[in-house]
Protein backbone atom coordinates (compact mmCIF):
# COMPACT_ATOMS: atom_id res chain seq x y z
CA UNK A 1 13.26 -1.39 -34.76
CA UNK A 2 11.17 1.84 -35.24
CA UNK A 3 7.84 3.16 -33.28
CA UNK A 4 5.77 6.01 -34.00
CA UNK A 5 5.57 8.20 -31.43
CA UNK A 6 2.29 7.96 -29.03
CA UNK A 7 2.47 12.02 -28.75
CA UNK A 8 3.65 13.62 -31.82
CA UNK A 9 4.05 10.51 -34.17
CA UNK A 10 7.75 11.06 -34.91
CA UNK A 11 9.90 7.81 -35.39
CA UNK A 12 11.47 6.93 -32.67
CA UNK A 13 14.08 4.17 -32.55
CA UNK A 14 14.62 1.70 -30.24
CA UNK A 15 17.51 0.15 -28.81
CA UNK A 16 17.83 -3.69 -28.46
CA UNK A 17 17.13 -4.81 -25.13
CA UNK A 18 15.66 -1.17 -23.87
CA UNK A 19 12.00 -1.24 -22.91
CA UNK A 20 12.16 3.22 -21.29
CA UNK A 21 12.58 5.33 -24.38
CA UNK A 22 12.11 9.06 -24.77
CA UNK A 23 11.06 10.62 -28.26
CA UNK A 24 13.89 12.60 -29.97
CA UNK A 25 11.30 15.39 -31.83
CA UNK A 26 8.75 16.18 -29.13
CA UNK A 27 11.07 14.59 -25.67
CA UNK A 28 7.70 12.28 -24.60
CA UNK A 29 9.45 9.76 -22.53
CA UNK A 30 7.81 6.36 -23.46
CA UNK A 31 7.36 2.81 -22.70
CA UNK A 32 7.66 -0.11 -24.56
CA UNK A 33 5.23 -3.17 -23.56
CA UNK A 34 5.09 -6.43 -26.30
CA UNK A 35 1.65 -4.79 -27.35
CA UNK A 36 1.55 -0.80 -27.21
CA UNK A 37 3.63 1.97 -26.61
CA UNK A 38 2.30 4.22 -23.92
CA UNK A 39 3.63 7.50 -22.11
CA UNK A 40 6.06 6.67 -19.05
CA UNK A 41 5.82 8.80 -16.11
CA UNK A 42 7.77 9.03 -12.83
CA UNK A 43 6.75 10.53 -9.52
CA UNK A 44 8.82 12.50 -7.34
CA UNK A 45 8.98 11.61 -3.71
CA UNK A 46 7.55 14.43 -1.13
CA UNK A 47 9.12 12.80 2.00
CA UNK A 48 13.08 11.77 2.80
CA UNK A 49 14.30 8.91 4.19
CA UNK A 50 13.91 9.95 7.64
CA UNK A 51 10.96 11.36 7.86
CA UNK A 52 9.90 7.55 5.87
CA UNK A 53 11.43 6.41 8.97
CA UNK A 54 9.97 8.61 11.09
CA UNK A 55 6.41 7.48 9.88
CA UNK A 56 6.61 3.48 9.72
CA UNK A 57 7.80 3.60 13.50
CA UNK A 58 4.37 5.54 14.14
CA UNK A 59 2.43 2.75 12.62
CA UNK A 60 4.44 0.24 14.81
CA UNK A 61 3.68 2.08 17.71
CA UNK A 62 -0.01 1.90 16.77
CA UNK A 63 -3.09 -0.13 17.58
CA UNK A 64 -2.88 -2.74 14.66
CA UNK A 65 0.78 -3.82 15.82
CA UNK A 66 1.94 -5.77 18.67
CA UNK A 67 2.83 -3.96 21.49
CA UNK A 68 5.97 -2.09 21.53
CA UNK A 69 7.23 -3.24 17.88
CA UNK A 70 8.57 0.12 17.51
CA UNK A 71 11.01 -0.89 20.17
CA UNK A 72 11.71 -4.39 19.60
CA UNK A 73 11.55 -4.74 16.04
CA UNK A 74 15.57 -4.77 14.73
CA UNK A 75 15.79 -2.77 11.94
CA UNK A 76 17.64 -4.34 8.56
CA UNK A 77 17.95 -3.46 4.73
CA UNK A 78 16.37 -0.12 3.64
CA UNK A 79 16.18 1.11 0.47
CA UNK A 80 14.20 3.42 -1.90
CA UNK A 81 12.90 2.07 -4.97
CA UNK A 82 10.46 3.24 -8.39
CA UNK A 83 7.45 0.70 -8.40
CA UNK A 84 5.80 0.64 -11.71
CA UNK A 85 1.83 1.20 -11.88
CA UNK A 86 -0.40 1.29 -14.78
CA UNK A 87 -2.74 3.71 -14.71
CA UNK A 88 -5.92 3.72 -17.15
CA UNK A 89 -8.32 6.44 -17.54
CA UNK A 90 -11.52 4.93 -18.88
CA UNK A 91 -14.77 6.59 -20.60
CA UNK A 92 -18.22 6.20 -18.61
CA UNK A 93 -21.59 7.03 -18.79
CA UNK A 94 -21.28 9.71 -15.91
CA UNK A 95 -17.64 10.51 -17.10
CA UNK A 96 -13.99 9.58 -16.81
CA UNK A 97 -12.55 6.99 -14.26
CA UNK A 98 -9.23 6.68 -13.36
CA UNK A 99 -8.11 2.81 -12.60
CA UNK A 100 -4.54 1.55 -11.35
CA UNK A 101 -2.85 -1.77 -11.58
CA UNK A 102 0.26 -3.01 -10.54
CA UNK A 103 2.87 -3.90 -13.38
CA UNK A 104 4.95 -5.59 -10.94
CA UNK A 105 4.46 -8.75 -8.67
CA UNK A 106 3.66 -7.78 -5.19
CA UNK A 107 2.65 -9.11 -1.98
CA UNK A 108 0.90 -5.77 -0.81
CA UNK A 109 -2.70 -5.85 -1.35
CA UNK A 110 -3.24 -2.13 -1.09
CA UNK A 111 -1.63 -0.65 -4.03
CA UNK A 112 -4.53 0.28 -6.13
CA UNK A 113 -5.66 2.77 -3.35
CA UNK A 114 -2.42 4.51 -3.71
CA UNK A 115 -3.15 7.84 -5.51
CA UNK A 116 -0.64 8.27 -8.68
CA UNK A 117 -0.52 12.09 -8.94
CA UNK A 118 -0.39 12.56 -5.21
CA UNK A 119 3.45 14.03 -6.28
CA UNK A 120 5.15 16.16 -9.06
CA UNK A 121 4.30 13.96 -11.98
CA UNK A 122 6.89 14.12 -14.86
CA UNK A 123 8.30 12.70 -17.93
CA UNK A 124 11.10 10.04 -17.36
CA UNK A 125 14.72 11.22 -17.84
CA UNK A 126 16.94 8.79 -18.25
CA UNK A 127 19.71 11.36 -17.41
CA UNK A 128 18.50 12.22 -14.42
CA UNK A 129 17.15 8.81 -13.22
CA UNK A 130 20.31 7.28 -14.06
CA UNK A 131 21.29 4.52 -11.26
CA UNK A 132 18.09 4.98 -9.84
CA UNK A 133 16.15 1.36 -8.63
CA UNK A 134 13.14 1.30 -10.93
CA UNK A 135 11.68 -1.88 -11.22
CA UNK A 136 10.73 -2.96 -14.66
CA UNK A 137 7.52 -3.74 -15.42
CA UNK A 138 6.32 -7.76 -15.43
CA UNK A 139 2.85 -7.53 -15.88
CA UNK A 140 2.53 -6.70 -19.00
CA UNK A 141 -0.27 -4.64 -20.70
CA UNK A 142 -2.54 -7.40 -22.15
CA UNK A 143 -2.88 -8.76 -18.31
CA UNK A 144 -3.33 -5.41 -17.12
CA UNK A 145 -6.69 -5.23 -19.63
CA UNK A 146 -8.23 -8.18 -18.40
CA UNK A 147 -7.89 -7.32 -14.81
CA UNK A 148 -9.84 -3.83 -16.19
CA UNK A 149 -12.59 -5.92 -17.56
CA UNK A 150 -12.99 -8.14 -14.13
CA UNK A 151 -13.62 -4.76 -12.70
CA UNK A 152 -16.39 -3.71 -15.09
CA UNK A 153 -14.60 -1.37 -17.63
CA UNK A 154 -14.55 -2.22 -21.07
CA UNK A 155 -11.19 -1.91 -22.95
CA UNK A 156 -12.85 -0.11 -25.94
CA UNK A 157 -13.53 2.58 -23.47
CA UNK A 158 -10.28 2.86 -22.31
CA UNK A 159 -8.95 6.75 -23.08
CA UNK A 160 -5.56 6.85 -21.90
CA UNK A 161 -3.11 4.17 -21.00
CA UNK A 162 0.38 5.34 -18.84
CA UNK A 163 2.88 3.99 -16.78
CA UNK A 164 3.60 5.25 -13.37
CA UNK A 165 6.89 4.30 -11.41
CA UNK A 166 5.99 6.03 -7.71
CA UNK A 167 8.79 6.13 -4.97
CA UNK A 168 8.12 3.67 -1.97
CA UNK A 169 10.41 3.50 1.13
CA UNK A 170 11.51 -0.04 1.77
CA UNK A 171 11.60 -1.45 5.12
CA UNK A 172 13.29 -4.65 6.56
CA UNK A 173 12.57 -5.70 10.20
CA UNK A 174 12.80 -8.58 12.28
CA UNK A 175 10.32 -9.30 15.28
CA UNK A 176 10.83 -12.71 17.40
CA UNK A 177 13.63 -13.85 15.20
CA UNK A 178 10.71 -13.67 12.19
CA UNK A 179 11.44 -11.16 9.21
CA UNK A 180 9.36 -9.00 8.11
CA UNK A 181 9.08 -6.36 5.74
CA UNK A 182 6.96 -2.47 5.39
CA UNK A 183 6.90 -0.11 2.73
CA UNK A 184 5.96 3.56 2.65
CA UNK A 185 4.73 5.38 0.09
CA UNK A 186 7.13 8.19 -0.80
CA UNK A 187 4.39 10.48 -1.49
CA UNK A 188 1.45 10.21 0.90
CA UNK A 189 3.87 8.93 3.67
CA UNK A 190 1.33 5.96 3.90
CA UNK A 191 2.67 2.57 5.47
CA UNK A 192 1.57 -0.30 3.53
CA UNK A 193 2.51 -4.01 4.80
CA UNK A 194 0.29 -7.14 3.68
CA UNK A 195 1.97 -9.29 6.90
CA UNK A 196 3.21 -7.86 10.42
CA UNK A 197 3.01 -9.06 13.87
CA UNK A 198 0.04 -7.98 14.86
CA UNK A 199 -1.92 -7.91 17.86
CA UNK A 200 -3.46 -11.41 19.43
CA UNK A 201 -7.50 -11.08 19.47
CA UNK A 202 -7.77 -14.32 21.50
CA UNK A 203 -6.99 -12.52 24.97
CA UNK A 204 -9.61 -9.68 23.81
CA UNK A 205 -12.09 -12.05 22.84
CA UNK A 206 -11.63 -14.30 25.80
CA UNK A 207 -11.98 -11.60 28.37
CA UNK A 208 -15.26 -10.33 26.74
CA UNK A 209 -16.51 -13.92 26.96
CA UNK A 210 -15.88 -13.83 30.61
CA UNK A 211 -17.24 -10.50 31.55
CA UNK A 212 -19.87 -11.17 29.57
CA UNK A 213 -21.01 -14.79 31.52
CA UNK A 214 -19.74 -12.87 34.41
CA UNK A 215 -22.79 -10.41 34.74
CA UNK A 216 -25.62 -12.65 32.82
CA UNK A 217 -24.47 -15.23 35.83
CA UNK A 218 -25.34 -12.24 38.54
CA UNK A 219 -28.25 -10.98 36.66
CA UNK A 220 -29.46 -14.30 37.12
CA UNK A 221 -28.84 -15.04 40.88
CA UNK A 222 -29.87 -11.45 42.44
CA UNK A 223 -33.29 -11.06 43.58
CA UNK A 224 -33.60 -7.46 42.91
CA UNK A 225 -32.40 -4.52 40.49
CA UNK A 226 -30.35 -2.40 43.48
CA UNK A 227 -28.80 -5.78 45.20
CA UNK A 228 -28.14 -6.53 41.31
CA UNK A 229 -26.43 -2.46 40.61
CA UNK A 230 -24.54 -2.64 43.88
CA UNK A 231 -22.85 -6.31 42.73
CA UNK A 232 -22.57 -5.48 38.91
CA UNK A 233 -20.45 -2.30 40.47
CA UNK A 234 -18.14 -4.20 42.71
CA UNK A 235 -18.02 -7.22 39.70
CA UNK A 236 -16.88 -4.46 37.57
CA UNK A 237 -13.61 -3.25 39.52
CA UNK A 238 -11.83 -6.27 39.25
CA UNK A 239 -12.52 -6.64 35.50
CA UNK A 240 -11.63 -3.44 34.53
CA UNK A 241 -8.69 -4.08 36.41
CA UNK A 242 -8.13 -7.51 34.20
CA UNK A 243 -8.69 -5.13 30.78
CA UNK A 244 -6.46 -3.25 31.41
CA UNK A 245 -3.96 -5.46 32.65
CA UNK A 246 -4.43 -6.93 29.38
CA UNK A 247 -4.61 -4.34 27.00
CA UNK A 248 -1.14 -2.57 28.46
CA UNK A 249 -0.03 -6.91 27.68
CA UNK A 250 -1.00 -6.69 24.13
């Protein structure tokens, strides 16, 4: 089987069974889908492995987690690994707008707010990305077009059409005997995780409940406004006492 080139229009042949090409008269590394051929880029990780590390135990020590999960989560599998994005750059009325898509199943949520030329953008080399994890694409380009028109862009419009495999930082944990797992984007250091053990609202909200009936109960019963300030001060020790003994709990 033979394909024109998307860059220079040479003939390029392809292998059986070998969707990553790369053009033999102008070096345009390319990628196959059942319906196009479009350019196939790779981006370059700006952060190691330890500073990936270094990063996702931040965000466990922050205020979304439970408390201490940087501690008490046990660490397992880590890995590095190319995720494939498309990326379409489509013609509008007040100019060009980039849109990205997964081309791979996923659980995380977030991906299309991950910039794709927040690295060194380049070509793919086989050579040089020999051995390296990149996951092949399984959303293919036809569903990747009608996601684009549920977001308001008409394919006709559509200027450009690449795929993107960007570096993420794969993270397996385990928190109260329940596994979990974190990525982090290898080039905006970003941690990205759809499930985690996160903090329990129900002792936040039930506390604000109670200080809350708390002083509408003594706004009701004292006769004046200074009786009232001197008892809403000496209601308030106590319950700033229970905050805080819950917030250094969660």
């Amino acid at each position: 089987m033979v394909i024109p080139c998307t860059q220079c229009g040479g003939s390029v042949e392809v292998p059986p069974g070998t969707p990553f090409l790369t053009c033999g008269f102008c070096g345009s590394a390319l990628y196959l889908d059942k319906s196009c051929v479009v350019f196939h880029y790779v981006v370059n990780p700006t952060i190691n492995f330890e500073e990936a590390q270094g990063k996702l135990r931040r965000w466990m020590a922050g205020n979304d987690t439970v408390k201490d999960l940087d501690r008490l989560a046990v660490m397992g599998n880590q890995e590095l690994t190319y995720f494939p994005m498309w990326r379409f750059v489509v013609a509008e009325s007040d100019g060009d707008r980039e849109f990205s898509q997964p081309a791979c199943s996923t659980t995380i949520a977030d991906l299309r707010s991950l910039p794709l030329s927040g690295g060194s953008l380049q070509f793919f080399s086989p050579n040089e990305f020999e051995g390296m994890p990149l996951r092949e694409p399984d959303i293919l380009f036809e569903s990747a077009c009608q996601w684009l028109s549920r977001e308001g862009a008409s394919r006709e419009r559509i200027k450009e059409t690449n795929l993107i495999h960007i570096p993420f930082y794969r993270f397996e944990y385990k928190f109260m005997n329940q596994p979990y797992q974190a990525v982090v984007d290898g080039t905006t250091g970003r941690v990205l995780a759809s499930i985690f053990p996160a903090k329990a609202e129900l002792p936040f909200i039930g506390v604000s409940i109670l200080c809350a009936l708390i002083f509408l109960i003594l706004g009701l019963i004292t006769p004046n406004i200074f009786i009232r300030l001197v008892v809403y001060i000496a209601a308030a020790i106590p319950l700033g006492l229970l905050c805080l003994a819950i917030v250094r709990k969660y």
